[in-house]
Protein backbone atom coordinates (compact mmCIF):
# COMPACT_ATOMS: atom_id res chain seq x y z
CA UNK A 1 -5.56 30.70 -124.05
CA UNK A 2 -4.26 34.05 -123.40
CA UNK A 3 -2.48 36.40 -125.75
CA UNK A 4 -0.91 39.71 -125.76
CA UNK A 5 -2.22 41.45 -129.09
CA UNK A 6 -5.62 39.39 -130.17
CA UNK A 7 -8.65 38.58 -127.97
CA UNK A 8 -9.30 34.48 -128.67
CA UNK A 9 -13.23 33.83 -127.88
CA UNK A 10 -15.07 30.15 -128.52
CA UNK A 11 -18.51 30.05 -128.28
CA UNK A 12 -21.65 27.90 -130.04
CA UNK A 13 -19.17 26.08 -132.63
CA UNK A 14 -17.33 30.08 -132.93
CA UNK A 15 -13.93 30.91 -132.64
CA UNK A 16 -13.72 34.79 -132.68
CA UNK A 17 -10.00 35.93 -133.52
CA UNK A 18 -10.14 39.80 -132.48
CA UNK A 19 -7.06 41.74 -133.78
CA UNK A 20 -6.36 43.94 -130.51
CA UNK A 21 -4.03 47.01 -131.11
CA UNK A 22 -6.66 49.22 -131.40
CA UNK A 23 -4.23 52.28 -130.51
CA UNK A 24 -2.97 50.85 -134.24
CA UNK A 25 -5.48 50.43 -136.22
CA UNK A 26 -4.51 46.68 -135.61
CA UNK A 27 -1.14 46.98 -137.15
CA UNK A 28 0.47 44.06 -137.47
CA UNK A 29 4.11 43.36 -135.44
CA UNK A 30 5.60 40.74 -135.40
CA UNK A 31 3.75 39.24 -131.89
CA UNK A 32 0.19 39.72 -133.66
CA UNK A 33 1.41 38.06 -136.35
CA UNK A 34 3.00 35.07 -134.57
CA UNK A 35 -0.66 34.91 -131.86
CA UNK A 36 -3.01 35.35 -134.89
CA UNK A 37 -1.08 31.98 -136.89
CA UNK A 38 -1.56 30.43 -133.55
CA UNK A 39 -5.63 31.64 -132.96
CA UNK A 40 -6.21 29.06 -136.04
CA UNK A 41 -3.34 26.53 -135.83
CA UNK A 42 -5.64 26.05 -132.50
CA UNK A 43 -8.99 26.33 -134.17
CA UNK A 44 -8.08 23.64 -136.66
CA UNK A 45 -6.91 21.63 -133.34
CA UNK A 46 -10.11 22.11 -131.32
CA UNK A 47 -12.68 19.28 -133.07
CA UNK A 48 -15.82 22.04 -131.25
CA UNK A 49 -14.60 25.09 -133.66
CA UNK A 50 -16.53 24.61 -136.76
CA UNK A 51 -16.45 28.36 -137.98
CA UNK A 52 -14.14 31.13 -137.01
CA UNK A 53 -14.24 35.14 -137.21
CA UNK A 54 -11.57 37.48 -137.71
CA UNK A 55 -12.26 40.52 -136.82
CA UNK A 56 -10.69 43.76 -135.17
CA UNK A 57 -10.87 45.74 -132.20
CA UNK A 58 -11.89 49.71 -132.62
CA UNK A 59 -12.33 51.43 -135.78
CA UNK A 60 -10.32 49.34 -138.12
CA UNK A 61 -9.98 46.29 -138.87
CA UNK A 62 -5.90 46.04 -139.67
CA UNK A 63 -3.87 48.89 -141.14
CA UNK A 64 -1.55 46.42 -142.05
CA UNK A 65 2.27 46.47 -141.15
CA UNK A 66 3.01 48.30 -137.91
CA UNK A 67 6.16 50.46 -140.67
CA UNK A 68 6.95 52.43 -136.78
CA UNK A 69 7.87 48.70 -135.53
CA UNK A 70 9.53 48.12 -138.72
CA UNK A 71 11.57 51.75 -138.85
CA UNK A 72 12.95 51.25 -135.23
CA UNK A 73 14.90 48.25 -136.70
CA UNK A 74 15.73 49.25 -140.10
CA UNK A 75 19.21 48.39 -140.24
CA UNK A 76 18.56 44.43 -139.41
CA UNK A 77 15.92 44.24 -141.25
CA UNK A 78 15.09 41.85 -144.63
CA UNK A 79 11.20 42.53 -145.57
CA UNK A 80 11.33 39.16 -147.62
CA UNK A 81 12.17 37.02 -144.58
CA UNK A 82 9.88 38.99 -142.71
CA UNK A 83 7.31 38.18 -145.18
CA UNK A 84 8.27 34.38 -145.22
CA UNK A 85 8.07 33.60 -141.81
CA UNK A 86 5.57 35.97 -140.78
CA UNK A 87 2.73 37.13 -143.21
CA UNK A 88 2.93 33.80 -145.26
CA UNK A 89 2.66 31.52 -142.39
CA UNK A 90 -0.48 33.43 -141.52
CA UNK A 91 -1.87 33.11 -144.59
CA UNK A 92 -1.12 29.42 -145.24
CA UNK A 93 -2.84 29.10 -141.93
CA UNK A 94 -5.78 30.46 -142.76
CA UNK A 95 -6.13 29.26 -146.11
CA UNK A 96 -5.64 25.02 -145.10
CA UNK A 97 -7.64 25.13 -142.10
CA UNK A 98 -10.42 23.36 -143.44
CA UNK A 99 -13.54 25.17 -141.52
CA UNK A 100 -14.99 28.39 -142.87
CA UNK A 101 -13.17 31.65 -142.20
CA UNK A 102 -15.41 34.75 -141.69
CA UNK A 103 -13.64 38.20 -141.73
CA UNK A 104 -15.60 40.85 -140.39
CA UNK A 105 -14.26 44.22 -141.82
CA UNK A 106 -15.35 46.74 -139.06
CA UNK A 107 -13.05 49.21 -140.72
CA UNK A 108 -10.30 50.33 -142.32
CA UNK A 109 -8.70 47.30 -144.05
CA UNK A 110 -4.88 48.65 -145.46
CA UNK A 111 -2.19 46.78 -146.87
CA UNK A 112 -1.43 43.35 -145.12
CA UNK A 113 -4.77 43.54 -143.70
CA UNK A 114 -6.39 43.41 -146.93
CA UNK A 115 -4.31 39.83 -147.31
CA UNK A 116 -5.25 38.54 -144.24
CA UNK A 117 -9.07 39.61 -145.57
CA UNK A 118 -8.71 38.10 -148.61
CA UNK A 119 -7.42 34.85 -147.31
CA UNK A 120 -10.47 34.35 -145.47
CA UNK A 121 -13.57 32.41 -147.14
CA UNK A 122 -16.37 35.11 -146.69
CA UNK A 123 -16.22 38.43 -146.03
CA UNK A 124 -18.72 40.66 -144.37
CA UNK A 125 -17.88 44.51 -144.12
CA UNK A 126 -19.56 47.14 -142.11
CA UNK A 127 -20.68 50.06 -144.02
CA UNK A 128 -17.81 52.57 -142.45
CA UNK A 129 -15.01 49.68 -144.04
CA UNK A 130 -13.02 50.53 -146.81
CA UNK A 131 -9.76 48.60 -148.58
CA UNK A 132 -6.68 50.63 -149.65
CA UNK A 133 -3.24 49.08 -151.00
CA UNK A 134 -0.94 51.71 -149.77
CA UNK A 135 2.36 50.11 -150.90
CA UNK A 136 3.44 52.23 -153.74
CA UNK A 137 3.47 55.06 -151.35
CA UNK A 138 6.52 53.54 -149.82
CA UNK A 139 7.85 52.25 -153.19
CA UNK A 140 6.61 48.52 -152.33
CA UNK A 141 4.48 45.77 -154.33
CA UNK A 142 1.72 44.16 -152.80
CA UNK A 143 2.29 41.24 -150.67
CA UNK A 144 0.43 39.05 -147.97
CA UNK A 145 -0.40 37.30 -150.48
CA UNK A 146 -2.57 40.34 -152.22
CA UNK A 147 -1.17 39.49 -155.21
CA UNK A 148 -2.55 36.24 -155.47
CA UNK A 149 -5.95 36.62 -153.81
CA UNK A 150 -6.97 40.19 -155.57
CA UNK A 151 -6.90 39.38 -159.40
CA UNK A 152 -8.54 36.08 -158.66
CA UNK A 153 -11.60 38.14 -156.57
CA UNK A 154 -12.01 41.29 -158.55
CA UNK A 155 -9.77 40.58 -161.49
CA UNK A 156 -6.76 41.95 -163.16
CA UNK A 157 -7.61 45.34 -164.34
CA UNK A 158 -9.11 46.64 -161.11
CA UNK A 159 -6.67 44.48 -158.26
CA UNK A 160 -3.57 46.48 -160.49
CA UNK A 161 -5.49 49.79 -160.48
CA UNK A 162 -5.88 49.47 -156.31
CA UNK A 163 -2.50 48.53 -155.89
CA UNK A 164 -0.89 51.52 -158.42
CA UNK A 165 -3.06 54.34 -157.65
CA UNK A 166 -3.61 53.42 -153.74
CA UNK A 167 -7.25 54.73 -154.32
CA UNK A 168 -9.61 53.83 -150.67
CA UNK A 169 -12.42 51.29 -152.04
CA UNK A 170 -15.56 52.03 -149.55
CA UNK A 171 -17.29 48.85 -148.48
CA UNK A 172 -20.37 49.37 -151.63
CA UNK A 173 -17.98 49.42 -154.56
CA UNK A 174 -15.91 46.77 -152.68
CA UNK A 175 -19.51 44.63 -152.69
CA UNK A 176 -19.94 45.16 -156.55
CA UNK A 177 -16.60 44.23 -157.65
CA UNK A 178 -17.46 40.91 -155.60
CA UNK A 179 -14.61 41.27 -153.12
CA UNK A 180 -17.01 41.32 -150.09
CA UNK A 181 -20.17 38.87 -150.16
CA UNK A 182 -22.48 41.46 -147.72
CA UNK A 183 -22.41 44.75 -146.47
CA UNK A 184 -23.98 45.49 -143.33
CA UNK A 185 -24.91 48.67 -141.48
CA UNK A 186 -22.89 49.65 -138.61
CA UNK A 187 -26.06 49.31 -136.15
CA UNK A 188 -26.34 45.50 -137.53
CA UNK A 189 -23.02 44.39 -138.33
CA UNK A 190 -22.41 42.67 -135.72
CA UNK A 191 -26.10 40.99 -135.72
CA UNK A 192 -25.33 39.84 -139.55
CA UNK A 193 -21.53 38.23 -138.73
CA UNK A 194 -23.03 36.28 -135.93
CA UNK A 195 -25.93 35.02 -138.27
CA UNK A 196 -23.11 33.91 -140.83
CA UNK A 197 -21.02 32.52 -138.16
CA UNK A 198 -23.99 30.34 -136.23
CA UNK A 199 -25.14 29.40 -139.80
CA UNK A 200 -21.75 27.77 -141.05
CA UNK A 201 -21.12 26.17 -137.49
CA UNK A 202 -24.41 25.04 -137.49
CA UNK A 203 -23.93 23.35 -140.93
CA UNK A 204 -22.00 19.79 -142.41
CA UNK A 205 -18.47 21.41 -141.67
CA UNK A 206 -16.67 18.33 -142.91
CA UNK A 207 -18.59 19.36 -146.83
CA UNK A 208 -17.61 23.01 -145.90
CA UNK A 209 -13.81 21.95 -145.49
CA UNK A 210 -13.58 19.37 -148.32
CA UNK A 211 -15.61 22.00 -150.58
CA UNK A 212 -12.45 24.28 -150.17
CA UNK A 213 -9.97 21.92 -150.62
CA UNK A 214 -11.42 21.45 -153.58
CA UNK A 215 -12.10 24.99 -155.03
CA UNK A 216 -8.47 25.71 -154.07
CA UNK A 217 -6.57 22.85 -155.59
CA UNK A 218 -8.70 23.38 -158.81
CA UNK A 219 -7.13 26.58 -159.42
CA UNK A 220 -3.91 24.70 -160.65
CA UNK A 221 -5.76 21.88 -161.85
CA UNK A 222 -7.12 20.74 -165.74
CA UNK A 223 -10.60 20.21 -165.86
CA UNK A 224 -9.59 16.51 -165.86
CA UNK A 225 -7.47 16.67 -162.64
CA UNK A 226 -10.59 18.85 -160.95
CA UNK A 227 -13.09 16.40 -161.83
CA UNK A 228 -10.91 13.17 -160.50
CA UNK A 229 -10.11 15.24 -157.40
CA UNK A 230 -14.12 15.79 -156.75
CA UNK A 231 -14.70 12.53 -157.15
CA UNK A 232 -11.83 11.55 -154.33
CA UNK A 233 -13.58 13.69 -151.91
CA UNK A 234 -17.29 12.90 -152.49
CA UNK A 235 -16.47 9.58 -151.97
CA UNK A 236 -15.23 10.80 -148.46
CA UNK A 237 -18.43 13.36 -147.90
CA UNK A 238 -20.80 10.69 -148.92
CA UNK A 239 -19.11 8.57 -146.30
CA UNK A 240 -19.74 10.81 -143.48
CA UNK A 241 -22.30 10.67 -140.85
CA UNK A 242 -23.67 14.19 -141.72
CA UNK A 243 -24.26 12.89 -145.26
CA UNK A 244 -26.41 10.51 -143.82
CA UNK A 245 -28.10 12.61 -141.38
CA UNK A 246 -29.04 15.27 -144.49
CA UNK A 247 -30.25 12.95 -146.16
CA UNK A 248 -32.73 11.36 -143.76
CA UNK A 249 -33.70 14.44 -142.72
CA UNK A 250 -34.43 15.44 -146.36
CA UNK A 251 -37.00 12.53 -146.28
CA UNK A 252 -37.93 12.60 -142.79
CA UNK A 253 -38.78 16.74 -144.38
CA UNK A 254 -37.15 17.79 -140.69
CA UNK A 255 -34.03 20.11 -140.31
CA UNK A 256 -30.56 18.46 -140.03
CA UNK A 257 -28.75 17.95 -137.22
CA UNK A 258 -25.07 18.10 -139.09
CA UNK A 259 -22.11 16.97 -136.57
CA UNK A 260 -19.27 17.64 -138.52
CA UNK A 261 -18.22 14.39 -139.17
């Protein structure tokens, strides 16, 4: 499929969603926004995609909202419908497709692209990256879903401090408060996302996807709900052909060959 602002590349299990504005930093308009919703409403669609990347083109990664985009039509312009039928549908997007989500910060990661970071399952930043929630500059709140994401990650104290003080978080501080999982060299970044990526699409992809169902419906769940919930989808995971495959190959003492169903 072709698209005018992102690069859309399958390969081995891989969907690779390059944001490609690079002239931008990868700000978001409202086209990106619309073709990057559609990237994984089709990855979730294509039964071959068991892991996809997002990624960007250049030296960033996003810089968020494209504000010259959003100053040429200032008059006719409501941020909060922007947000609901733009940013949120992204997010949503990302956050029910039920395959893992890599991001792979190359670089700068500011505002709206720190929500569309977040929303993804693992994160993997290059050594150069860095995080910075510019909205109070402009006399906004966090959004893209930043506000939900952040506290969870890194926790309260430190998700209000980067969204008050608008303070850059470099990709090492970003790894020790736990919002990033690796951080990678610039020679070997690339190496390290494609090990990640061929890993999870290599692995039982229908576990991965009920394994975040799960995590994410817990977080408004009691204990008791969570457990009952588990227990729904084990019942479908231990159902599943690679459940059976894992475990004959744990006895067999042979690799798996997980399917994905």
């Amino acid at each position: 499929m072709s698209y005018e602002t992102i690069l859309f590349n399958v390969a081995d299990g891989v969907a690779t969603i390059t944001l490609n504005r690079p002239d931008t930093l990868n700000a978001f308009n409202d086209v990106m926004i619309r073709e990057t919703t559609d990237a994984f409403k089709q990855a979730g669609r294509n039964r071959d995609i068991r892991c996809v990347v997002i990624t960007g083109a250049g030296r960033g990664f996003s810089s968020g909202q494209d504000l010259a985009d959003v100053q040429s039509r200032r008059d006719n312009f409501s941020i909060g419908e922007h947000l609901r039928h733009g940013y949120h549908r992204l997010i949503k997007a990302m956050v029910r497709l039920e395959k893992p989500v890599i991001a792979a910060v190359n670089g700068v990661a500011a505002g709206a692209g720190v929500g569309v970071a977040l929303a993804a399952d693992i994160r993997i930043a290059a050594e150069k990256a860095s995080f910075i929630l510019a909205f109070s500059r402009v006399g906004l709140i966090p959004d893209s879903g930043v506000n939900w994401f952040l506290p969870r990650i890194i926790g309260y104290a430190r998700a209000y401090q980067m969204a008050i003080t608008a303070e850059k978080v470099r990709a090492e501080q970003a790894l020790a408060w736990g919002m990033v999982n690796e951080v990678a060299p610039l020679d070997t970044f690339q190496e390290r996302v494609q090990a990640w990526a061929q890993q999870l699409a290599s692995g039982p992809s229908l576990a991965f996807g009920l394994t975040k169902r799960a995590m994410y419906k817990a977080l408004t769940q009691t204990l008791d709900e969570a457990l009952d919930y588990e227990a729904y989808l084990q019942e479908i995971a231990g159902r599943s052909h690679d459940y059976r495959e894992g475990v004959q190959a744990f006895l067999e003492k042979r690799p798996p060959q997980f399917t994905g169903s």
